[in-house]
C-alpha atoms as a PDB file:
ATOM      1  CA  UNK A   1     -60.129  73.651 128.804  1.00  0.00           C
ATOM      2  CA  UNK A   2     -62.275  75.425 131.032  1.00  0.00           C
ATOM      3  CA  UNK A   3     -60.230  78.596 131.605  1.00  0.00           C
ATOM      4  CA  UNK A   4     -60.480  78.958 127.816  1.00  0.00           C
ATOM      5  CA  UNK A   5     -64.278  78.053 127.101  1.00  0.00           C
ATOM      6  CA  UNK A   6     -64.929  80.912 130.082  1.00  0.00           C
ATOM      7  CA  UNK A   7     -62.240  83.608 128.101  1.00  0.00           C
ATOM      8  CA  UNK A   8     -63.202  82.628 124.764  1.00  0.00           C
ATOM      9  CA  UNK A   9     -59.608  81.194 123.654  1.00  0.00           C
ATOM     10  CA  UNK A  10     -61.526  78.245 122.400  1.00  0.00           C
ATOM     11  CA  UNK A  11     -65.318  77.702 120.751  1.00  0.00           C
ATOM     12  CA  UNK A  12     -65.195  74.087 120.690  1.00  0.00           C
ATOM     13  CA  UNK A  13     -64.110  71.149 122.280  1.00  0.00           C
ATOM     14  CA  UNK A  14     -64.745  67.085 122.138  1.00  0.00           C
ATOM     15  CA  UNK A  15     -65.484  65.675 125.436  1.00  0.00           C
ATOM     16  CA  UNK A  16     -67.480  62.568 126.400  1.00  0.00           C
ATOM     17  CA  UNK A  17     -70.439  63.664 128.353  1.00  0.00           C
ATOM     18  CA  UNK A  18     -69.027  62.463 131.527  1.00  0.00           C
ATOM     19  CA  UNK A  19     -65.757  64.598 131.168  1.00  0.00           C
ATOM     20  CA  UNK A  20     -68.005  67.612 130.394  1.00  0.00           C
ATOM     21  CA  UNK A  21     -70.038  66.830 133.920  1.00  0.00           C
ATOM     22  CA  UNK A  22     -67.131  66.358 135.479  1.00  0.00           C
ATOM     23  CA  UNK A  23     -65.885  69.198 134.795  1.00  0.00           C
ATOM     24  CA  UNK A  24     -68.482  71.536 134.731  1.00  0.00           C
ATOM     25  CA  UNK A  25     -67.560  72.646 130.927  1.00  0.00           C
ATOM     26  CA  UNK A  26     -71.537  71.812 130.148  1.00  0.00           C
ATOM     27  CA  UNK A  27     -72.082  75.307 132.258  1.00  0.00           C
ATOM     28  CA  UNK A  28     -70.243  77.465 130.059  1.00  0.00           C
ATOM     29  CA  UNK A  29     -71.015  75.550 126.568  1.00  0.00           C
ATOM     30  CA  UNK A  30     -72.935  77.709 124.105  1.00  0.00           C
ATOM     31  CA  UNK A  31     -74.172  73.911 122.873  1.00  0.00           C
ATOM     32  CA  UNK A  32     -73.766  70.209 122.659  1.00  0.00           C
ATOM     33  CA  UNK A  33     -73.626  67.527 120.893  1.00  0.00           C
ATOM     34  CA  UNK A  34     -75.769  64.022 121.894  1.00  0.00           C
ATOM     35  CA  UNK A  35     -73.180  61.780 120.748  1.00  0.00           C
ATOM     36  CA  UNK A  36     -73.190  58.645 123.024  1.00  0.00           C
ATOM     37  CA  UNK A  37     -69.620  58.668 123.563  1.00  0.00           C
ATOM     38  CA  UNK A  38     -68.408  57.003 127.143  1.00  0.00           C
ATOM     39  CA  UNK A  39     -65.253  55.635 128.210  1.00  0.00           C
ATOM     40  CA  UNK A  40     -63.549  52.528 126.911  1.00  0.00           C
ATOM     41  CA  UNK A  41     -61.111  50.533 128.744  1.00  0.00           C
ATOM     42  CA  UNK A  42     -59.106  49.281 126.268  1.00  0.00           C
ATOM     43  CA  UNK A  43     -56.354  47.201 127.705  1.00  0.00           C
ATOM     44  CA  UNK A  44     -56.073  44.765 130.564  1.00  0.00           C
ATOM     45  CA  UNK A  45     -52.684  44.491 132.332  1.00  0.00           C
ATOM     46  CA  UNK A  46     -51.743  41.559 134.385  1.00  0.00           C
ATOM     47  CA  UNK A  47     -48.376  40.984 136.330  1.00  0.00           C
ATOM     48  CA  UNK A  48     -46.330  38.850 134.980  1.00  0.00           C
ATOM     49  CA  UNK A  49     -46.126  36.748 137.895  1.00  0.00           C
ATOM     50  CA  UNK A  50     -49.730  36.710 137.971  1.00  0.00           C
ATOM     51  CA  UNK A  51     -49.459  35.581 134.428  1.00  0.00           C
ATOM     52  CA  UNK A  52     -46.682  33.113 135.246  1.00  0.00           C
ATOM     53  CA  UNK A  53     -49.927  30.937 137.513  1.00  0.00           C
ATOM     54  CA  UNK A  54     -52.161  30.611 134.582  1.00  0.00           C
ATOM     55  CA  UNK A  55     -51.354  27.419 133.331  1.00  0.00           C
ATOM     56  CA  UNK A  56     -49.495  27.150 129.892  1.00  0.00           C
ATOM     57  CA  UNK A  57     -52.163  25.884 128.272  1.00  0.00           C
ATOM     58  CA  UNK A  58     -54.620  28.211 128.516  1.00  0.00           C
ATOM     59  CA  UNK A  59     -52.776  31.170 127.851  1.00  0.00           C
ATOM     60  CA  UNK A  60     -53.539  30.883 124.351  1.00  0.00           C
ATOM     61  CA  UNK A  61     -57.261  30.573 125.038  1.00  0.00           C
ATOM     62  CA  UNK A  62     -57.303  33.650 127.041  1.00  0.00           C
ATOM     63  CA  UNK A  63     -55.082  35.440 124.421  1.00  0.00           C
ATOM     64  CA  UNK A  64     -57.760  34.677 121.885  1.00  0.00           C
ATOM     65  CA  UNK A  65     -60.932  35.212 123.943  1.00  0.00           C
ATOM     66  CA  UNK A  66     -59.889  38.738 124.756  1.00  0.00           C
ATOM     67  CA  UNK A  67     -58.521  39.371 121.116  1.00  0.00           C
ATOM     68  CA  UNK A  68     -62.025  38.391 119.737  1.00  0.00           C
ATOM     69  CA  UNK A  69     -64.145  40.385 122.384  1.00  0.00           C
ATOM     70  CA  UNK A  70     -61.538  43.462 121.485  1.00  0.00           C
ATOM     71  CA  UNK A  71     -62.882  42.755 117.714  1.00  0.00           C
ATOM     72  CA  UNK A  72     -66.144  42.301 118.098  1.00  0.00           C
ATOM     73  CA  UNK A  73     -66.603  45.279 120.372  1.00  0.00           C
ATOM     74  CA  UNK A  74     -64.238  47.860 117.802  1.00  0.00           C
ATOM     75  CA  UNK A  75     -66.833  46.830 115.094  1.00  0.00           C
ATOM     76  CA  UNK A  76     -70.082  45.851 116.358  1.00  0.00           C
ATOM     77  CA  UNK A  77     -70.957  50.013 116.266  1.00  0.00           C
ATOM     78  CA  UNK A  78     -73.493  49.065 119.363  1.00  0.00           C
ATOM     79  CA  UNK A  79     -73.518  50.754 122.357  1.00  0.00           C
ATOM     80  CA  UNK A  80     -73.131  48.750 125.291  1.00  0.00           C
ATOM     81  CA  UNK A  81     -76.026  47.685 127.353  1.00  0.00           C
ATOM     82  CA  UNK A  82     -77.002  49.458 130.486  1.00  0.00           C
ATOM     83  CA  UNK A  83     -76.719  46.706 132.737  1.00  0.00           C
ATOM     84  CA  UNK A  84     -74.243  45.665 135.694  1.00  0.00           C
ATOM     85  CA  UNK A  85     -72.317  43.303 132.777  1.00  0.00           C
ATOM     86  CA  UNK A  86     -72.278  45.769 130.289  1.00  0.00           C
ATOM     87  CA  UNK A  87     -71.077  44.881 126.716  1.00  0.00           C
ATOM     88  CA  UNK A  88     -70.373  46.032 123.334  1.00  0.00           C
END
């Protein structure tokens, strides 16, 4: 991306504004957007032997609890709060 902002290849490009800090693209970017984009874990993988420990009855709970959380944050349209537990 950066080799063609600096040549011109490309005009535009949609990066989170950590990405652009990252790397550096905000130096050579005629302008920028303030859209309060930010990265999203979306997916939480557990070993199947881990899995295996959870007793069989709360599986389902947990299933749920992070199916509703998943929902709520993919339509809420909030950002998260800026604290150490952040949340949609």
């Amino acid at each position: 991306m950066m080799t063609g902002l600096q040549t011109g290849l490309i005009d535009a490009m949609a990066a989170p504004p950590l990405y652009a800090l990252l790397d550096r693209s905000f130096q050579v970017a005629d302008n920028m957007l303030d859209l309060h984009w930010g990265a999203l874990n979306a997916a939480t993988v557990v070993r199947a032997d881990a899995w295996a420990r959870v007793p069989a009855e709360l599986r389902p709970r947990l299933i749920e609890a992070a199916r509703r959380e998943g929902w709520r944050c993919a339509t809420s349209g909030a950002r998260p709060a800026r604290t150490r537990s952040a949340r949609c």
